[in-house]
N, C-alpha and C. Protein backbone atom coordinates (compact mmCIF):
# COMPACT_ATOMS: atom_id res chain seq x y z
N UNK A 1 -1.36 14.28 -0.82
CA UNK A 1 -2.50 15.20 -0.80
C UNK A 1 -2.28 16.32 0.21
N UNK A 2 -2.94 17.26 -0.43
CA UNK A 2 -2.70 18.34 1.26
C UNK A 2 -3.16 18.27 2.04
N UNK A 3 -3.07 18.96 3.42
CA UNK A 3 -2.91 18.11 4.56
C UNK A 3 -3.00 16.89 5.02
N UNK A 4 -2.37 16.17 4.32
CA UNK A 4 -2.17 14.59 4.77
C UNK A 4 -0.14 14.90 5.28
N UNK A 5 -0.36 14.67 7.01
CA UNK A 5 1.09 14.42 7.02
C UNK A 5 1.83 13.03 6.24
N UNK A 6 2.76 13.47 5.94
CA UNK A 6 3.53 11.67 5.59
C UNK A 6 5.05 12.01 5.95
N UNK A 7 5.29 11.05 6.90
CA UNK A 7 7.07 10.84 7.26
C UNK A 7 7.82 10.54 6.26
N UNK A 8 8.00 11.84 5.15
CA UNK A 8 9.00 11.68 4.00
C UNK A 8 10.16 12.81 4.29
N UNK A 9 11.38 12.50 3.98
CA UNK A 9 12.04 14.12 3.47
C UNK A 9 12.33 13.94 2.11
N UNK A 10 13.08 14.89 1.51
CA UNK A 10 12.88 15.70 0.46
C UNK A 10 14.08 14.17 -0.21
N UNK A 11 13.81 13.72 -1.56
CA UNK A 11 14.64 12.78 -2.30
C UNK A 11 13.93 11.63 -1.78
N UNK A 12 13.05 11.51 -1.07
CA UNK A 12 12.68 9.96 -0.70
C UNK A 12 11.49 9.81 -1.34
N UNK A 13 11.19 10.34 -2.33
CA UNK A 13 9.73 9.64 -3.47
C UNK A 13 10.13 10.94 -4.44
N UNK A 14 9.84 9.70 -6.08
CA UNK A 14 9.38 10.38 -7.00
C UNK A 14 8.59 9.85 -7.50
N UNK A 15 7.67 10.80 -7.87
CA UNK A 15 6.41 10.06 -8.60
C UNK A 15 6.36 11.32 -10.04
N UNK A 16 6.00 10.36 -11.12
CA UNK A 16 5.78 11.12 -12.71
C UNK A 16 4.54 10.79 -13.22
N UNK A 17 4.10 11.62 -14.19
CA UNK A 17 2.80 11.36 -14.87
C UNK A 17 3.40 10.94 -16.49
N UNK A 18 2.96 10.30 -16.87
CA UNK A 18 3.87 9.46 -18.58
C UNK A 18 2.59 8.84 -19.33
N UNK A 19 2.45 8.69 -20.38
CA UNK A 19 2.02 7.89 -20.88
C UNK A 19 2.29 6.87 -22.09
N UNK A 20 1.95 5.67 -22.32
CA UNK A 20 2.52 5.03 -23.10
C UNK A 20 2.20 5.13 -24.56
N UNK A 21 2.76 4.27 -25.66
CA UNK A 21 2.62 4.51 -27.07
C UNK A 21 1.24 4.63 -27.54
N UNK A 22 0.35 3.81 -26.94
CA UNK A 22 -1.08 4.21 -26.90
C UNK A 22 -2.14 5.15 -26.21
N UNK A 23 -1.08 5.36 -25.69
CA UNK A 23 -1.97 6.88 -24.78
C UNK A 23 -2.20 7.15 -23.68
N UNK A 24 -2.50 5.57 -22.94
CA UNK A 24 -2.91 5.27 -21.66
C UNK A 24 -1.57 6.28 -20.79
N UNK A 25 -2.18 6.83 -19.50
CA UNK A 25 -2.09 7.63 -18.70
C UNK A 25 -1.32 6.81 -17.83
N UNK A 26 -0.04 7.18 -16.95
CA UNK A 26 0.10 6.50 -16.06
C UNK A 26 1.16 7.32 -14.70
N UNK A 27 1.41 6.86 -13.56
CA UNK A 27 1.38 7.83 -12.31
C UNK A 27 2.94 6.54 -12.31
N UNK A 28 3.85 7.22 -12.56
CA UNK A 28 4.92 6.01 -12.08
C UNK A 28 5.89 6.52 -11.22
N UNK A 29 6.38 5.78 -9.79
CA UNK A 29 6.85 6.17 -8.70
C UNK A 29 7.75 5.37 -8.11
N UNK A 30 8.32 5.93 -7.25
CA UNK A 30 9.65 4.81 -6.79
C UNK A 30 9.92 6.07 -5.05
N UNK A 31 10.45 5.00 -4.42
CA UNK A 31 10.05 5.29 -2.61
C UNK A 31 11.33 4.52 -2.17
N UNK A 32 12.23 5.63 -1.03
CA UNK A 32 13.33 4.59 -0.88
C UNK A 32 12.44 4.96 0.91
N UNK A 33 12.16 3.52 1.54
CA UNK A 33 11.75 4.41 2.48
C UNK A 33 12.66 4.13 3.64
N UNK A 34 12.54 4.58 4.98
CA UNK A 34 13.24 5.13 6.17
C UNK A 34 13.74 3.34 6.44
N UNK A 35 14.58 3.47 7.25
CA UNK A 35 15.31 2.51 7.69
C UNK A 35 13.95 0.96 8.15
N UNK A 36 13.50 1.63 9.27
CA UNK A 36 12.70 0.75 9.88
C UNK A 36 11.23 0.31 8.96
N UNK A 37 10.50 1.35 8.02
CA UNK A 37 9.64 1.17 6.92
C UNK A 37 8.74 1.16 7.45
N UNK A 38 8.73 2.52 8.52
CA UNK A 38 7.45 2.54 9.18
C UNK A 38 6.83 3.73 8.47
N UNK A 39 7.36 4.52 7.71
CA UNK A 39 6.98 5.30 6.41
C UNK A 39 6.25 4.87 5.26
N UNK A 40 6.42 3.44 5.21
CA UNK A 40 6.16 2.90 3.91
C UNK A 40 4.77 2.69 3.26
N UNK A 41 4.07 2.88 4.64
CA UNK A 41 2.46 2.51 4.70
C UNK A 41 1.71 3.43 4.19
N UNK A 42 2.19 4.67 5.25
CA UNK A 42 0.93 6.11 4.74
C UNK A 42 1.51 6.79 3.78
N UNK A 43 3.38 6.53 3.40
CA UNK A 43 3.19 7.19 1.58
C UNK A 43 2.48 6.33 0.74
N UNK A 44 2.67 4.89 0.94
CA UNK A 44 1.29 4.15 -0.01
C UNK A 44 0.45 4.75 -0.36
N UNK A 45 -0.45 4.64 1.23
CA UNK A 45 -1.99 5.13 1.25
C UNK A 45 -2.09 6.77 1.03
N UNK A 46 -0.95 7.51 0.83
CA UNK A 46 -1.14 9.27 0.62
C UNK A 46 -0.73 9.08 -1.19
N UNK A 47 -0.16 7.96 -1.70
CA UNK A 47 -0.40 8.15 -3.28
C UNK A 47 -1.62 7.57 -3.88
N UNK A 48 -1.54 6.78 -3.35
CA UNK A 48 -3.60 6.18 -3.64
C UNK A 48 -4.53 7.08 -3.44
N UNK A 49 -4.24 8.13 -2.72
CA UNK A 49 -5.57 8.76 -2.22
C UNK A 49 -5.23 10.27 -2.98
N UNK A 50 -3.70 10.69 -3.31
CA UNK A 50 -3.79 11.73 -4.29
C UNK A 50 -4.38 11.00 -5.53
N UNK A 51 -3.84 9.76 -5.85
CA UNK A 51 -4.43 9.72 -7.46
C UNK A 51 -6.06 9.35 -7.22
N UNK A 52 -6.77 8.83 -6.27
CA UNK A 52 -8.28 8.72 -6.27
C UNK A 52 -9.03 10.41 -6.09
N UNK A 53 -8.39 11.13 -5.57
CA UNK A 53 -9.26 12.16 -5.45
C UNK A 53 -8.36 13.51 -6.22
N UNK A 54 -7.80 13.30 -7.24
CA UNK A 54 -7.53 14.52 -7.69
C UNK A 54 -8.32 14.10 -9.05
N UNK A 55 -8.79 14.42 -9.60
CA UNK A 55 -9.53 14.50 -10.91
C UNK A 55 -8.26 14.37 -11.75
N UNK A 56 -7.32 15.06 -11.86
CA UNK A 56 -6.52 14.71 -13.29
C UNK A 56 -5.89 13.15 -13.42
N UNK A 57 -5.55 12.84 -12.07
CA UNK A 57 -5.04 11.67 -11.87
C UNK A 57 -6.05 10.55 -11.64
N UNK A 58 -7.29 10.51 -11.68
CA UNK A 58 -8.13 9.35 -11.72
C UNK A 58 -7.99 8.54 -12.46
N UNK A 59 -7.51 8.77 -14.21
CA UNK A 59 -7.44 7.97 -15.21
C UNK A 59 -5.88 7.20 -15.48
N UNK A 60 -5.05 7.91 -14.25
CA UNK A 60 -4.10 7.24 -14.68
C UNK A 60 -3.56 6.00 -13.77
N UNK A 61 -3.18 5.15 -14.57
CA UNK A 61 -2.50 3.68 -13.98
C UNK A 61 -1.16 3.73 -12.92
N UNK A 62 -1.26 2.83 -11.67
CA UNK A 62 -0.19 3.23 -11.24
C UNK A 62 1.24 2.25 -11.05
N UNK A 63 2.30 2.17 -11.40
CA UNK A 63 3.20 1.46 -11.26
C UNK A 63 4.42 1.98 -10.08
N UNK A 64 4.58 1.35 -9.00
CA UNK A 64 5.11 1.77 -8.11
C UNK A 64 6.73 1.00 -7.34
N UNK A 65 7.51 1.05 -7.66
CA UNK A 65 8.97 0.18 -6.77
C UNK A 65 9.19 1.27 -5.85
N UNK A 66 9.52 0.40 -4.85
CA UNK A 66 10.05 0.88 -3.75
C UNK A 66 10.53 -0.37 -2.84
N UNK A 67 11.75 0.46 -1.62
CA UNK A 67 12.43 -0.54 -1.05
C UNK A 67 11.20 -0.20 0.29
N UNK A 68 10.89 -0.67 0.17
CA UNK A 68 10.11 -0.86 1.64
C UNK A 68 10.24 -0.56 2.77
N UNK A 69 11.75 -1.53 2.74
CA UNK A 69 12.56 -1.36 4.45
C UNK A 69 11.34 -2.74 5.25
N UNK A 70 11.06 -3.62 4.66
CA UNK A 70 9.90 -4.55 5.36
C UNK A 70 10.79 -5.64 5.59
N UNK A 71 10.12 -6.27 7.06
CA UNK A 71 11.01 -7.38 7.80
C UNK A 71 10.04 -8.76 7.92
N UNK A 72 11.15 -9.26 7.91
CA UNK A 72 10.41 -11.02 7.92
C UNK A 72 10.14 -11.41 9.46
N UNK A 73 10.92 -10.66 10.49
CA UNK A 73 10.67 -11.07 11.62
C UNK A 73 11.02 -9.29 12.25
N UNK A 74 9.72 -8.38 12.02
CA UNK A 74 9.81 -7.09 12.35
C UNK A 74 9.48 -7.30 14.15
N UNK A 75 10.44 -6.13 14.84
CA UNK A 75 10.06 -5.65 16.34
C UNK A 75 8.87 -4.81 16.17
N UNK A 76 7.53 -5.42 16.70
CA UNK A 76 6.49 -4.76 16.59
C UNK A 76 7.17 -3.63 17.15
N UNK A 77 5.81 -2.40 16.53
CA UNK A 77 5.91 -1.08 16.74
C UNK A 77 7.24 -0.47 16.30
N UNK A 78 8.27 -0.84 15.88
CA UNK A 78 9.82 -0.56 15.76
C UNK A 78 10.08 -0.90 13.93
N UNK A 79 9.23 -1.58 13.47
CA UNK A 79 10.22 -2.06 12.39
C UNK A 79 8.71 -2.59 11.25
N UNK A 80 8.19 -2.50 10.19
CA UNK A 80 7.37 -2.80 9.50
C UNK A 80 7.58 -4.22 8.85
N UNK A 81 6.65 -5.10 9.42
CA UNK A 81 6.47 -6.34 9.13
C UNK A 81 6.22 -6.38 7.70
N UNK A 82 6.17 -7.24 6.90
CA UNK A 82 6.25 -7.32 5.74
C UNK A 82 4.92 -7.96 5.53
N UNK A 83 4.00 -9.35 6.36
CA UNK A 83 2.95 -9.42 5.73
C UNK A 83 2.03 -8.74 6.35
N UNK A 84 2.29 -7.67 7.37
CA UNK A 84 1.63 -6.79 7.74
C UNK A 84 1.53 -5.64 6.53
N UNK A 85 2.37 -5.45 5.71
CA UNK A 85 2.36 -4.34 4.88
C UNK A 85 1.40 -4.80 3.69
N UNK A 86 2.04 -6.40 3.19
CA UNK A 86 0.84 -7.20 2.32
C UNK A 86 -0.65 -6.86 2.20
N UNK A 87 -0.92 -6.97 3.38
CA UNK A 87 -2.37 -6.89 3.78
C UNK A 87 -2.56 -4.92 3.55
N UNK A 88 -1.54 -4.25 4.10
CA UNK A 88 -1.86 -2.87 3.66
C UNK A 88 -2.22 -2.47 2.29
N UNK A 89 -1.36 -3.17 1.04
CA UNK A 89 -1.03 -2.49 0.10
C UNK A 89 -2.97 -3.62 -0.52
N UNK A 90 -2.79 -4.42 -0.40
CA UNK A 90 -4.33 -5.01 -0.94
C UNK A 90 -5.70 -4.52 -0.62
N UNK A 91 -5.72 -3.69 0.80
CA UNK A 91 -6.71 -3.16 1.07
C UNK A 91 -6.57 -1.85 0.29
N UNK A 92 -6.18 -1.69 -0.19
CA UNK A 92 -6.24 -0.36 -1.08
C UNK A 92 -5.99 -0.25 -2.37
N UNK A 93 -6.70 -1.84 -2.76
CA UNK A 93 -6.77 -2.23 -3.96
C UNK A 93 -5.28 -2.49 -5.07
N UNK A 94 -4.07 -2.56 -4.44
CA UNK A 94 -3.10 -2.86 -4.77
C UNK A 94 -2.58 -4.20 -5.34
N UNK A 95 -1.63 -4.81 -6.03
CA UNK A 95 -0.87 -6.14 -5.37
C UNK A 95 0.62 -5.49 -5.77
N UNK A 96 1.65 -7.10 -5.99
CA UNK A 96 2.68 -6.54 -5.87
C UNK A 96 3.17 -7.71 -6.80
N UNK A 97 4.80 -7.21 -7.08
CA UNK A 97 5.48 -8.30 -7.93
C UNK A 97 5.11 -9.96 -7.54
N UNK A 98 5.27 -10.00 -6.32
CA UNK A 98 5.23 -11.01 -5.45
C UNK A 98 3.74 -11.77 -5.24
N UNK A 99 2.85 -10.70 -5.71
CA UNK A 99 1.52 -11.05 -5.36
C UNK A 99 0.89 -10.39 -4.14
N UNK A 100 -0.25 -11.24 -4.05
CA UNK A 100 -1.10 -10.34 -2.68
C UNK A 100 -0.84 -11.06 -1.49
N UNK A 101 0.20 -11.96 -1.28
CA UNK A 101 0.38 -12.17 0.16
C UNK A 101 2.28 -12.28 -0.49
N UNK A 102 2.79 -11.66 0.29
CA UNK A 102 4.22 -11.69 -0.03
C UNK A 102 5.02 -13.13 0.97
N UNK A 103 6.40 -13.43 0.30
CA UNK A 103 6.76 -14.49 1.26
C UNK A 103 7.86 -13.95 1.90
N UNK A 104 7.56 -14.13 3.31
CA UNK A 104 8.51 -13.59 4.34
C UNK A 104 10.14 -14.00 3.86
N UNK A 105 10.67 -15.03 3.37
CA UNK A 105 11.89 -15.55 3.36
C UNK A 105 11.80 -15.44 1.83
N UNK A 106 11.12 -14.50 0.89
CA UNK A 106 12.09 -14.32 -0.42
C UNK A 106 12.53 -12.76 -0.37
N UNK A 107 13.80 -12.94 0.25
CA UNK A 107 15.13 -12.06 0.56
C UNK A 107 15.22 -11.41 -1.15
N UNK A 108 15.26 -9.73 -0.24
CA UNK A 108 16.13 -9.05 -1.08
C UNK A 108 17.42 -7.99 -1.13
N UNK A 109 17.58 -8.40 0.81
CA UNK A 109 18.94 -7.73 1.25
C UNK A 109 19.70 -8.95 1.32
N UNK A 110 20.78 -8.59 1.53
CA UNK A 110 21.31 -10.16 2.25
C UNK A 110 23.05 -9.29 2.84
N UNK A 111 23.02 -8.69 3.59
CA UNK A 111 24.00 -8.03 4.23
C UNK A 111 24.42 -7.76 5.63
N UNK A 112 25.70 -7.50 6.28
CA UNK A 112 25.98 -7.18 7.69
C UNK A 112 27.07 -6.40 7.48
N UNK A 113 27.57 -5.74 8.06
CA UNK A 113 28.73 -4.84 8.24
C UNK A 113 29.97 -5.24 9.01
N UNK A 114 31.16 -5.44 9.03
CA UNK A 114 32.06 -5.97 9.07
C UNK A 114 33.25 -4.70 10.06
N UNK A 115 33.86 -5.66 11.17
CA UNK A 115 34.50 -4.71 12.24
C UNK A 115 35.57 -3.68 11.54
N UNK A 116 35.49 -3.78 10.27
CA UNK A 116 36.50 -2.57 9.51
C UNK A 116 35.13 -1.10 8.83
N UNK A 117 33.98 -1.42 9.43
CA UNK A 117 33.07 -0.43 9.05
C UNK A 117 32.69 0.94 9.85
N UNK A 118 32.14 1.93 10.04
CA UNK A 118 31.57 2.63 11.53
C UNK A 118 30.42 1.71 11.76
N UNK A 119 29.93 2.35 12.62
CA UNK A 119 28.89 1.99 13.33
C UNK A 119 29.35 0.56 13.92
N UNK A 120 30.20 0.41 14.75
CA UNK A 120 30.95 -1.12 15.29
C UNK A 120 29.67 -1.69 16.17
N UNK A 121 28.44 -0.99 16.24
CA UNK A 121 27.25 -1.74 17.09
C UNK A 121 26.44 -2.13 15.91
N UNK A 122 26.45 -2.34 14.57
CA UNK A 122 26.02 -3.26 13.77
C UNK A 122 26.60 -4.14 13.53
N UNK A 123 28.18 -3.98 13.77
CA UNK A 123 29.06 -5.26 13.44
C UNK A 123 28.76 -6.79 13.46
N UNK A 124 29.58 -7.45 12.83
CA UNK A 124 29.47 -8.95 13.62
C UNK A 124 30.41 -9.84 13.03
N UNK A 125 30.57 -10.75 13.75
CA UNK A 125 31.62 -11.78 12.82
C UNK A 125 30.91 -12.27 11.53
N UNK A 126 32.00 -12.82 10.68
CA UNK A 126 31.44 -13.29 9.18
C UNK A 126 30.36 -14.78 9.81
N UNK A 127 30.65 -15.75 10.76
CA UNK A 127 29.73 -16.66 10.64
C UNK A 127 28.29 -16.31 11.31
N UNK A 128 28.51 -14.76 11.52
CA UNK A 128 27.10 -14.99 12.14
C UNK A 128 26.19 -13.65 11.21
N UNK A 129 26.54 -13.29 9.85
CA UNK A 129 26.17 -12.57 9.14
C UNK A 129 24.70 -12.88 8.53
N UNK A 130 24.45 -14.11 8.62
CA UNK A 130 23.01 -14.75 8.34
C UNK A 130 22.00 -14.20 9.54
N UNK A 131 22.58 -14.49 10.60
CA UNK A 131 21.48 -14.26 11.86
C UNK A 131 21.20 -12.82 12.37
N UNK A 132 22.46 -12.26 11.76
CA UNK A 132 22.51 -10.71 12.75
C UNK A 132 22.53 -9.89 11.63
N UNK A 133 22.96 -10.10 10.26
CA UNK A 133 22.88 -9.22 9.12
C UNK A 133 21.26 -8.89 8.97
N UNK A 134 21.69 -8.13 7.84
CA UNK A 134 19.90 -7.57 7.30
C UNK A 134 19.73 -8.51 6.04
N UNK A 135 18.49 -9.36 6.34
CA UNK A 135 18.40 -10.55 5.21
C UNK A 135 16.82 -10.87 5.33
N UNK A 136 16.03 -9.86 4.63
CA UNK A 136 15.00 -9.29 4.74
C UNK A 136 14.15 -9.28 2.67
N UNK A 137 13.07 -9.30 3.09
CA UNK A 137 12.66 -8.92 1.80
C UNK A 137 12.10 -7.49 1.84
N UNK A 138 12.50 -6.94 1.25
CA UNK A 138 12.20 -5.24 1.28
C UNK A 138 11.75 -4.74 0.03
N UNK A 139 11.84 -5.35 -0.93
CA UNK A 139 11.44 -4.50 -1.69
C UNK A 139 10.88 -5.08 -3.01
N UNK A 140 9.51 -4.26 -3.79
CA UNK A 140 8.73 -4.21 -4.46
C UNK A 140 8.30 -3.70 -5.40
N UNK A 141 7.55 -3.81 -6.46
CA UNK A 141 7.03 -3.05 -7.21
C UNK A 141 5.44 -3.46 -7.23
N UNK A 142 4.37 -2.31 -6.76
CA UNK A 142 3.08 -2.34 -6.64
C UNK A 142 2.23 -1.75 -7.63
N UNK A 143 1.03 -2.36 -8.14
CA UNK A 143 0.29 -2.03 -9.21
C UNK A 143 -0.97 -2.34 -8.67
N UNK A 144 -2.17 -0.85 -9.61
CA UNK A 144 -3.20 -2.07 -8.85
C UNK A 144 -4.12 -2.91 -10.08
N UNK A 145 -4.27 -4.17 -8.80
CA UNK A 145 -4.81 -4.98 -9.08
C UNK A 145 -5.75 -5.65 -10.43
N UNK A 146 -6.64 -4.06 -10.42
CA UNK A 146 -7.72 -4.11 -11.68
C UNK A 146 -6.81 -3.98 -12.90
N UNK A 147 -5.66 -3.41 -12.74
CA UNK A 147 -5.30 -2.72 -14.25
C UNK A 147 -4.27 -3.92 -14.57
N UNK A 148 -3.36 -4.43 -13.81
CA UNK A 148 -2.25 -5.58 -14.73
C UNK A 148 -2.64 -6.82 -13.72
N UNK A 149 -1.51 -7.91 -14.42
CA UNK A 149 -1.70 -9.12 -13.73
C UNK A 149 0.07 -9.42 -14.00
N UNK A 150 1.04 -9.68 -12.75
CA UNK A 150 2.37 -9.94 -12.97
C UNK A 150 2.42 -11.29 -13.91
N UNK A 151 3.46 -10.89 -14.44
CA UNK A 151 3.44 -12.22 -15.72
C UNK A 151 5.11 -13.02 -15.06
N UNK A 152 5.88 -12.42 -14.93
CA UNK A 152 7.28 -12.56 -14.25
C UNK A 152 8.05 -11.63 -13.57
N UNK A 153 8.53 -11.96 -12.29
CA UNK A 153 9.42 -11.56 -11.95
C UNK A 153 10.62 -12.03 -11.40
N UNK A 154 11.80 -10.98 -11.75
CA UNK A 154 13.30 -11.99 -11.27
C UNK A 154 13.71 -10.91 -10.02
N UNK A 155 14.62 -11.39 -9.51
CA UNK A 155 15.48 -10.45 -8.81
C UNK A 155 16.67 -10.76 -9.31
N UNK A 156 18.08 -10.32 -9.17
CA UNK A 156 19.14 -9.82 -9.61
C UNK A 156 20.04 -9.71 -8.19
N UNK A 157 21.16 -10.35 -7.43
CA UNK A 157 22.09 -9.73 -6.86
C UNK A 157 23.25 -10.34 -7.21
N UNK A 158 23.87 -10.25 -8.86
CA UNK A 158 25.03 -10.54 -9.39
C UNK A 158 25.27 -9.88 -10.21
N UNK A 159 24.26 -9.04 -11.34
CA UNK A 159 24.63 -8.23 -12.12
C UNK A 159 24.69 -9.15 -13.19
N UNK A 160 23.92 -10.34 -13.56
CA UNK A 160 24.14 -10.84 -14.41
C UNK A 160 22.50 -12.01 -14.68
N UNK A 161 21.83 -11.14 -14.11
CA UNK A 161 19.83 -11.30 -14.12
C UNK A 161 20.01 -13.08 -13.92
N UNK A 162 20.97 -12.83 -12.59
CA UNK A 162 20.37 -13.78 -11.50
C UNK A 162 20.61 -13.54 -10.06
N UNK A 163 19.45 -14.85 -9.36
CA UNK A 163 19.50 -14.34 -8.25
C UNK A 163 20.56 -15.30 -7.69
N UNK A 164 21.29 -15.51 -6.55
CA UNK A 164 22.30 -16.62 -5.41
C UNK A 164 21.96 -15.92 -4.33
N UNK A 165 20.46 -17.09 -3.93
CA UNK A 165 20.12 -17.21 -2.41
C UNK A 165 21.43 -17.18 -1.55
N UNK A 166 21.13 -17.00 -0.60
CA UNK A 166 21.96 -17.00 0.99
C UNK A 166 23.47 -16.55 0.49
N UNK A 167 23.20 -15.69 -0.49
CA UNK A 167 24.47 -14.97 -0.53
C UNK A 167 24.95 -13.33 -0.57
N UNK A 168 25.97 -13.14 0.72
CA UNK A 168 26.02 -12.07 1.00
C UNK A 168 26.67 -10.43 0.07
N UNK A 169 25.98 -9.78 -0.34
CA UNK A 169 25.93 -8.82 -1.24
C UNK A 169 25.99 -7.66 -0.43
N UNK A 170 26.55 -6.36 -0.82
CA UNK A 170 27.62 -6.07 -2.14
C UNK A 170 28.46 -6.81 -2.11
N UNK A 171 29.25 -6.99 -3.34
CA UNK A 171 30.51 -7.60 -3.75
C UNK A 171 31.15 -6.93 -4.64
N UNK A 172 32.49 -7.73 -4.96
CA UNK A 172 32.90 -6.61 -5.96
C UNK A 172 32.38 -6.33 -7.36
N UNK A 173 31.45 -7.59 -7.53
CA UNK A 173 30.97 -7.71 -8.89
C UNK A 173 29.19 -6.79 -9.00
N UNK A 174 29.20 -7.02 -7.93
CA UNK A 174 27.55 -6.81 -7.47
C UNK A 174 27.48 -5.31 -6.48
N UNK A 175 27.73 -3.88 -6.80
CA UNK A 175 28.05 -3.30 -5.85
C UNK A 175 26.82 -2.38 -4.84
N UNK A 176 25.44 -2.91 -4.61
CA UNK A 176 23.91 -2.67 -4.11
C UNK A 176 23.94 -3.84 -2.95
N UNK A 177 23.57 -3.40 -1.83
CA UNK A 177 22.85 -3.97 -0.51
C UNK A 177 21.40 -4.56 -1.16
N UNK A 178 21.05 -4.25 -1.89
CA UNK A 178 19.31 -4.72 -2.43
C UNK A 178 19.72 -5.20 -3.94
N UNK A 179 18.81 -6.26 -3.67
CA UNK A 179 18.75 -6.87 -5.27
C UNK A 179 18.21 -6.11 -6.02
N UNK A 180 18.45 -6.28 -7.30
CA UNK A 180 17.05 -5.79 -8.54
C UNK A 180 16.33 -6.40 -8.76
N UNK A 181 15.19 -5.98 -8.84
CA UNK A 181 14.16 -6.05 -9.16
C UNK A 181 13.68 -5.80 -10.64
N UNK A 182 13.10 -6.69 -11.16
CA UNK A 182 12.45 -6.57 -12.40
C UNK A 182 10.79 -7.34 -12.42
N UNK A 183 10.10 -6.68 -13.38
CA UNK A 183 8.77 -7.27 -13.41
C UNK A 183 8.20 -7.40 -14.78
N UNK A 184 7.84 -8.49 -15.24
CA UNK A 184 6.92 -7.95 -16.28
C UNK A 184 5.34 -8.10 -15.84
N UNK A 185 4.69 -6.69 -16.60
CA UNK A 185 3.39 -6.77 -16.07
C UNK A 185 2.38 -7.02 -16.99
N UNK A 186 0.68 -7.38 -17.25
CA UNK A 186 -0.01 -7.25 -18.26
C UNK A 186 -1.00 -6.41 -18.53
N UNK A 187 -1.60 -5.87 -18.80
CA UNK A 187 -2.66 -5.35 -18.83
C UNK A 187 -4.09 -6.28 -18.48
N UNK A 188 -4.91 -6.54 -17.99
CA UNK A 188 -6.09 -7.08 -17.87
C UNK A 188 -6.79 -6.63 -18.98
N UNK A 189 -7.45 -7.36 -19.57
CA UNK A 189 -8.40 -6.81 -20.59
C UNK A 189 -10.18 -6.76 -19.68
């Protein structure tokens, strides 16, 4: 909305207006947000509040993925907690693939960087890639509430629409730091 600041730059949200074979109207968007996902909150709450108060966009439905950047064990003030964000995206009439309280330990990074990478102050040895890697659930797809009800969702970090917990990704088969994400959603009648 205008004048609403939001900590975006330019390639980090698209949002479209579409509608489906029946007509229905819909606002569909995708958000890669900033490292720490302390962004992740007020572009939420600045697309909720363009589509509540612009008149063209009132009627339309919203379907939203984005990587979050949300932590299971966030440094307050430093890093966006994940069921801190839960509670964001529901007060504003939202839910999510996951539902309205998300679970801290269903991972959708599962990565660390290795002493042949830059940045040698993320590094770490391979046995300690669980503790010191990024192995986080970050990411989502949000709808609200009134309009669908999630029917299934998978994640993906093999390239072959499955998931292998506690296993470290990219690979050569698998070449994404973040799983996929898929959802099916319903309409509420």
């Amino acid at each position: 909305p205008k004048g609403v600041d939001v900590p975006v730059a330019n390639g980090d949200i698209l949002a479209v207006t579409t509608k489906n074979a029946e007509g229905v109207p819909f606002v569909v968007a995708s958000f890669h947000g900033d490292t720490n996902g302390l962004a992740t909150k007020p572009v939420v709450a600045a697309l909720v509040q363009a589509m509540t108060s612009d008149a063209a966009l009132t009627s339309h439905r919203l379907i939203f993925g984005m990587d979050a950047n949300t932590y299971e064990n966030a440094k307050p003030g430093k890093q966006q907690d994940v069921m801190d964000f839960g509670k964001s995206y529901v007060s504003q009439g939202l839910t999510s693939c996951w539902g309205n309280v998300p679970q801290p330990d269903n991972y959708t990074t599962y990565n660390a960087r290795t002493y042949l990478q830059p940045q040698l102050n993320k590094a770490c040895k391979s046995s300690e890639k669980r503790a010191k890697g990024d192995v986080n659930p970050k990411d989502f797809i949000l709808f609200n509430s009134d309009d669908f009800v999630s029917v299934e969702t998978l994640k993906d970090n093999t390239g072959e629409k499955k998931y292998i917990e506690d296993m470290a990704f990219p690979t050569l088969n698998f070449p994404s730091d973040h799983g996929i994400l898929s959802t099916t959603i319903q309409v509420k009648v």
